[in-house]
PDB file of N, CA and C in Angstrom:
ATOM      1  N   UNK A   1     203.550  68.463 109.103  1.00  0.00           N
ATOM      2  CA  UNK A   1     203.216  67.991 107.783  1.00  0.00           C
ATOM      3  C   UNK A   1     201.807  67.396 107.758  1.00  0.00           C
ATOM      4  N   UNK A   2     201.392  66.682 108.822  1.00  0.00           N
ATOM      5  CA  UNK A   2     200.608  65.927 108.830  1.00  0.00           C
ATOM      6  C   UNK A   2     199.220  67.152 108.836  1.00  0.00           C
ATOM      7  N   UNK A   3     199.434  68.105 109.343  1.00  0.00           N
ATOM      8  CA  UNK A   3     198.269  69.413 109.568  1.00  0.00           C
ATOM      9  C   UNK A   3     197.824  69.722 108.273  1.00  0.00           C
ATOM     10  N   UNK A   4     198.843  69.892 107.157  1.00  0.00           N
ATOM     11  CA  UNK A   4     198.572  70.485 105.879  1.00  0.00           C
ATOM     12  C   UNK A   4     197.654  69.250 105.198  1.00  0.00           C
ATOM     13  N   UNK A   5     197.986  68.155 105.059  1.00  0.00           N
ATOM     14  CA  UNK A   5     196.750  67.493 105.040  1.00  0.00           C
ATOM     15  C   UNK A   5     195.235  67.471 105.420  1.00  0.00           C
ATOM     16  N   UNK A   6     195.321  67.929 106.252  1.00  0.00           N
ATOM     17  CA  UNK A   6     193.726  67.986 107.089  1.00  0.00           C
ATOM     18  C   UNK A   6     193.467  69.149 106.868  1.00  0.00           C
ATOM     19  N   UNK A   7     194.227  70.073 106.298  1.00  0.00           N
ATOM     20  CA  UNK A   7     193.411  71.139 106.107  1.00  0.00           C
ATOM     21  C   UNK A   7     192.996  71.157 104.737  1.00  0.00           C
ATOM     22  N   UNK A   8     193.707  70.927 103.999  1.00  0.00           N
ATOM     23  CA  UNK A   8     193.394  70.559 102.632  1.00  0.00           C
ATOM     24  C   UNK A   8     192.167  69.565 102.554  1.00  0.00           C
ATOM     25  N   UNK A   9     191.941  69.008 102.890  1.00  0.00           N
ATOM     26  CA  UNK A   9     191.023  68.114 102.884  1.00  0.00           C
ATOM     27  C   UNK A   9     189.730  68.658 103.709  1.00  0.00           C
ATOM     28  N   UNK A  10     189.604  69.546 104.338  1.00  0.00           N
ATOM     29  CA  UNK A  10     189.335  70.683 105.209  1.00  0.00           C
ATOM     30  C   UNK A  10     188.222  71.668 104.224  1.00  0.00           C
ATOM     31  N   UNK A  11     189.429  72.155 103.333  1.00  0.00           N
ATOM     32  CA  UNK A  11     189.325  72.906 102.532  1.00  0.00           C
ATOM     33  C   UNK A  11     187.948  72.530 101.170  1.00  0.00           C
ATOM     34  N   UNK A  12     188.715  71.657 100.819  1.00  0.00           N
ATOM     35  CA  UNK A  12     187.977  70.392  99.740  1.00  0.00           C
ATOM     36  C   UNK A  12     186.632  69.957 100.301  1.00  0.00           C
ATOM     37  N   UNK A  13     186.113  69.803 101.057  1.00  0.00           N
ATOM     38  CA  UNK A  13     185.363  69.621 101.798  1.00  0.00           C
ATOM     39  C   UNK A  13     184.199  71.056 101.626  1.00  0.00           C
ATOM     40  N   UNK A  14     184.734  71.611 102.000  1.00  0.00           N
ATOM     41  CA  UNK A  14     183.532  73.222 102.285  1.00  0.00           C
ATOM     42  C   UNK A  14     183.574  73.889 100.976  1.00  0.00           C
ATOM     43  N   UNK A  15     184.717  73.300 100.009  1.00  0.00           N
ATOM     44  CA  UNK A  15     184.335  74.488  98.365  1.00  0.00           C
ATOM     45  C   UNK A  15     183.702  73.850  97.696  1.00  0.00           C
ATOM     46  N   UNK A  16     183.721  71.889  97.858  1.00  0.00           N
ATOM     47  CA  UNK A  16     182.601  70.977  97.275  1.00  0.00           C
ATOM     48  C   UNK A  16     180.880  71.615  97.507  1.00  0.00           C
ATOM     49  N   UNK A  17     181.157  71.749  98.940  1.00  0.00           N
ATOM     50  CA  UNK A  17     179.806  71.552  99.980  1.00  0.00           C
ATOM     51  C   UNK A  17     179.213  72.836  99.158  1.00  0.00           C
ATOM     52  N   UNK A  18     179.769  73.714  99.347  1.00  0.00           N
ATOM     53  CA  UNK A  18     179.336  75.187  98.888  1.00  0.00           C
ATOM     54  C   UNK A  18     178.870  74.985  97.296  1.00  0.00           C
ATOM     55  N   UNK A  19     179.633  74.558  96.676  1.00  0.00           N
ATOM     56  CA  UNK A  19     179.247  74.545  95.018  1.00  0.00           C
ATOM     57  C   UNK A  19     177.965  74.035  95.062  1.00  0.00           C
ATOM     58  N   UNK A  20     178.075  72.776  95.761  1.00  0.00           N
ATOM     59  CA  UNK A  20     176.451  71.904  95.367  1.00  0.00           C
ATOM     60  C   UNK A  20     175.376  72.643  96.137  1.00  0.00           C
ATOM     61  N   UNK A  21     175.386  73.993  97.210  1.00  0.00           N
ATOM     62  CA  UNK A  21     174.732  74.285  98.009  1.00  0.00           C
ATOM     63  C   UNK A  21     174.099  73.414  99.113  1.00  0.00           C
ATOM     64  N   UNK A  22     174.389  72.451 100.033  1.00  0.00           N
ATOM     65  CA  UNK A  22     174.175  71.866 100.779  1.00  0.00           C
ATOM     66  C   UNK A  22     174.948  72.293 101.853  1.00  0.00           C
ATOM     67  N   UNK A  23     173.874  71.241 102.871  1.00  0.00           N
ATOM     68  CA  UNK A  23     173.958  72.012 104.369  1.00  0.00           C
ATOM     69  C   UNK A  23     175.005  70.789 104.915  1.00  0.00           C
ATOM     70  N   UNK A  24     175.737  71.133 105.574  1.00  0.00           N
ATOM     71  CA  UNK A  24     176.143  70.346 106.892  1.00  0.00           C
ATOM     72  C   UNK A  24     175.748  68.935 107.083  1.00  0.00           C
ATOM     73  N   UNK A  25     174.395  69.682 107.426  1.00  0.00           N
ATOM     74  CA  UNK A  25     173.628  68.357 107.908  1.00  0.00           C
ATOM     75  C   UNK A  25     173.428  67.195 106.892  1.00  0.00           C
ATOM     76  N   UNK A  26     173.062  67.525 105.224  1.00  0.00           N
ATOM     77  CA  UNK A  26     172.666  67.290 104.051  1.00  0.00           C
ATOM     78  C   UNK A  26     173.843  66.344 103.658  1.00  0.00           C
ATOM     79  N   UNK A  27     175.222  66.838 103.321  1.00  0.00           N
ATOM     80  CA  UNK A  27     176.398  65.957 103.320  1.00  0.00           C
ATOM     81  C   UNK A  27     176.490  64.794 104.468  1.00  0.00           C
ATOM     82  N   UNK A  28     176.312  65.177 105.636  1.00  0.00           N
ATOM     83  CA  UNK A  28     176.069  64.093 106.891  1.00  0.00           C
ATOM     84  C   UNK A  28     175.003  62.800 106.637  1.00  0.00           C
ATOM     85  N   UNK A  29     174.223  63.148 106.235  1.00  0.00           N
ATOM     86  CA  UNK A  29     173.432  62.080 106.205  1.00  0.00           C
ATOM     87  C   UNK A  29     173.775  61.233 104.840  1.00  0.00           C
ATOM     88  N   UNK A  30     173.805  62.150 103.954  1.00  0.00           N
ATOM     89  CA  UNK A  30     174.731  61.165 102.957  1.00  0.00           C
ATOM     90  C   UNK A  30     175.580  60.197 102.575  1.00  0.00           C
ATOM     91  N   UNK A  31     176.380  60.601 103.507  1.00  0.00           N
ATOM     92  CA  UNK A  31     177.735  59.881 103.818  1.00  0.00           C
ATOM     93  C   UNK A  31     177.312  58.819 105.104  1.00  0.00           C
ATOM     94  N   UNK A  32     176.315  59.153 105.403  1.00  0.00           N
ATOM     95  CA  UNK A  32     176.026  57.914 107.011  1.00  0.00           C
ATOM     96  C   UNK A  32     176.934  58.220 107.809  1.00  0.00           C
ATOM     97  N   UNK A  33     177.196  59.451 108.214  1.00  0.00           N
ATOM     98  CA  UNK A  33     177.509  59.398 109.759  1.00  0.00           C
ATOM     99  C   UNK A  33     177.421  60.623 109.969  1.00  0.00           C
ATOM    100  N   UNK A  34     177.630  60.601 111.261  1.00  0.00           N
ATOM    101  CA  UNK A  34     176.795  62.095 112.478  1.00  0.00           C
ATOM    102  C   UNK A  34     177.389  63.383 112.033  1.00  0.00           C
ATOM    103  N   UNK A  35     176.494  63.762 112.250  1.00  0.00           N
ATOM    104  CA  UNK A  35     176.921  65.254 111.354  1.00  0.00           C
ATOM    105  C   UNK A  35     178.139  66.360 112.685  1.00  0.00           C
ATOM    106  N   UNK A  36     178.268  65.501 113.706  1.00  0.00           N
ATOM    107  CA  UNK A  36     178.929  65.861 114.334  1.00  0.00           C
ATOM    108  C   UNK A  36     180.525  65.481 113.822  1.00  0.00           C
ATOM    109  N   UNK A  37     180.197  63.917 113.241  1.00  0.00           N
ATOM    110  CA  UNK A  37     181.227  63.475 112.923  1.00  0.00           C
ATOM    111  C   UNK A  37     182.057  64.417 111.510  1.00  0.00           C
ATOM    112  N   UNK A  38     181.276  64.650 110.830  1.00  0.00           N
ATOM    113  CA  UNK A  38     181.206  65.217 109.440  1.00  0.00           C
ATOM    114  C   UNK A  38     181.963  66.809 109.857  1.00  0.00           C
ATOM    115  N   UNK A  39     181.313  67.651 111.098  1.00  0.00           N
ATOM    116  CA  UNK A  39     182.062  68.911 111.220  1.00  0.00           C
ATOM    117  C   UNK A  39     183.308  69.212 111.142  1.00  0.00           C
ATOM    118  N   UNK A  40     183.504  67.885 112.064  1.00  0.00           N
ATOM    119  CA  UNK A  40     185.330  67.865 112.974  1.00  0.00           C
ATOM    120  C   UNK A  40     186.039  67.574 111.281  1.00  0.00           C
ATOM    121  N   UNK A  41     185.686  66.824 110.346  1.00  0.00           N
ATOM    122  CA  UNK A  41     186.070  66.997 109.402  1.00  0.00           C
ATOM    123  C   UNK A  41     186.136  67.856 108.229  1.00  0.00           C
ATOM    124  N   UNK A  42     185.240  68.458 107.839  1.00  0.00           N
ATOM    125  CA  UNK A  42     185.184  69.994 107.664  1.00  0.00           C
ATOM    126  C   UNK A  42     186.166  71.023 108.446  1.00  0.00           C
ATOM    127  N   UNK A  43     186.193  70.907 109.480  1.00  0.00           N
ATOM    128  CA  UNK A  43     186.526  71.987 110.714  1.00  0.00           C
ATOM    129  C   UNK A  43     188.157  71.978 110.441  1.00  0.00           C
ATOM    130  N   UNK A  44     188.647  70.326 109.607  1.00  0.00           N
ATOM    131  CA  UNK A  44     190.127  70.347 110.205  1.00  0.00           C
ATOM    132  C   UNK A  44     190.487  69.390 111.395  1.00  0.00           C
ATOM    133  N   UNK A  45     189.533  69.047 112.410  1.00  0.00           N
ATOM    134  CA  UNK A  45     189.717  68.618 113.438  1.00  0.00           C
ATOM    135  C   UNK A  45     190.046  67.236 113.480  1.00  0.00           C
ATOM    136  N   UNK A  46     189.380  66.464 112.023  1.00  0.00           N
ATOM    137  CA  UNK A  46     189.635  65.120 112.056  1.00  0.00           C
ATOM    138  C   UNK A  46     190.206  64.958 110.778  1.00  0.00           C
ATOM    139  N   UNK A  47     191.102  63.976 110.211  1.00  0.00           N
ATOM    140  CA  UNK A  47     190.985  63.823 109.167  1.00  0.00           C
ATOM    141  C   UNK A  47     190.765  62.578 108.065  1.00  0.00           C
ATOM    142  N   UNK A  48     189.819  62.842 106.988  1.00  0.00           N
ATOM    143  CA  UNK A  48     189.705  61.026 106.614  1.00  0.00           C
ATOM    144  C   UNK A  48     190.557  60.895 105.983  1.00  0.00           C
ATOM    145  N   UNK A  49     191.531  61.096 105.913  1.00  0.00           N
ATOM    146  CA  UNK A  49     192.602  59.966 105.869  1.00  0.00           C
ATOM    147  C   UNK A  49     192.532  59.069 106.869  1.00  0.00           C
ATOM    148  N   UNK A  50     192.842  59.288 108.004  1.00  0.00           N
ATOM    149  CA  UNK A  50     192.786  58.307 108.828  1.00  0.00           C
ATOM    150  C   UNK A  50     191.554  57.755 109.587  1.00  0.00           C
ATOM    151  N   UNK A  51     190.246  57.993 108.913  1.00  0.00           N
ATOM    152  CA  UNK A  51     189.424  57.535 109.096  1.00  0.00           C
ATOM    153  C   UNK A  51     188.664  56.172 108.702  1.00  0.00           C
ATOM    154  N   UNK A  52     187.444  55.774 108.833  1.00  0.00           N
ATOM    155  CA  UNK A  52     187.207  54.148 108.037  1.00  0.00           C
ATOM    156  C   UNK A  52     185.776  54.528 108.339  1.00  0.00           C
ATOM    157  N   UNK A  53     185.128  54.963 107.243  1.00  0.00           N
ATOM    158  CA  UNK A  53     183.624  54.607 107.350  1.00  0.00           C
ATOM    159  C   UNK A  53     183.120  54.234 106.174  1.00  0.00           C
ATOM    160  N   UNK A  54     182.223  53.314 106.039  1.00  0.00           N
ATOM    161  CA  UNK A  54     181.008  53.202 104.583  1.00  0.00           C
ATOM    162  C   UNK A  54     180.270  54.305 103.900  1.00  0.00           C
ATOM    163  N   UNK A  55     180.356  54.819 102.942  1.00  0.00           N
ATOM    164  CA  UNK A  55     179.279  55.156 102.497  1.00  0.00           C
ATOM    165  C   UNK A  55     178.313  54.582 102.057  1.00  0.00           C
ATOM    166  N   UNK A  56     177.329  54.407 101.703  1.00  0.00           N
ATOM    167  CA  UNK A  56     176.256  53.828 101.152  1.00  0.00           C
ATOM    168  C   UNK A  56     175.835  54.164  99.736  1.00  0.00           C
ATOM    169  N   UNK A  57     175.698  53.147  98.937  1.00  0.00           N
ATOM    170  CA  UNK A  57     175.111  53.868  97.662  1.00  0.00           C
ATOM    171  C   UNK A  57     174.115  52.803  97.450  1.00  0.00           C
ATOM    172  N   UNK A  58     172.748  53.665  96.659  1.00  0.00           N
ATOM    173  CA  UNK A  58     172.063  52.761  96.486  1.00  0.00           C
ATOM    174  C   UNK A  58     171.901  51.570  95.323  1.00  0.00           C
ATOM    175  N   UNK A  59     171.742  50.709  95.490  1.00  0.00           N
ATOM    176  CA  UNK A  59     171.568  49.596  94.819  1.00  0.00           C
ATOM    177  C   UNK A  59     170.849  49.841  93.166  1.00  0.00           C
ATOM    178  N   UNK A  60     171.202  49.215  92.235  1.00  0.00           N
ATOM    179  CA  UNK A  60     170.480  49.607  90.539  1.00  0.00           C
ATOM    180  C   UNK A  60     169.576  48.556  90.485  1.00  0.00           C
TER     181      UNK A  60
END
């Protein structure tokens, strides 16, 4: 059960990425963290659900 989650989120991930045309790398830095980190999530491999990071937004 827990798989169909991460892929979905997997999924959601790369049809966002694709619409806005951005790279990998481009979403990675966005979000503040390693674009290594960012793959495994894309990939399926990790999932944020059970993750904990900041994004950053900038200040008005």
């Amino acid at each position: 059960m827990g798989f169909q989650i991460v892929r979905l989120e997997h999924s959601i991930l790369q049809n966002a990425r694709g619409k806005l045309r951005l790279t990998q790398r481009q979403v990675a830095d966005a979000a503040k963290v390693q674009l290594r980190q960012y793959q495994r999530f894309e990939s399926g491999e990790r999932s944020l659900s059970s993750s904990s990071f900041h994004i950053a937004r900038p200040r008005a």
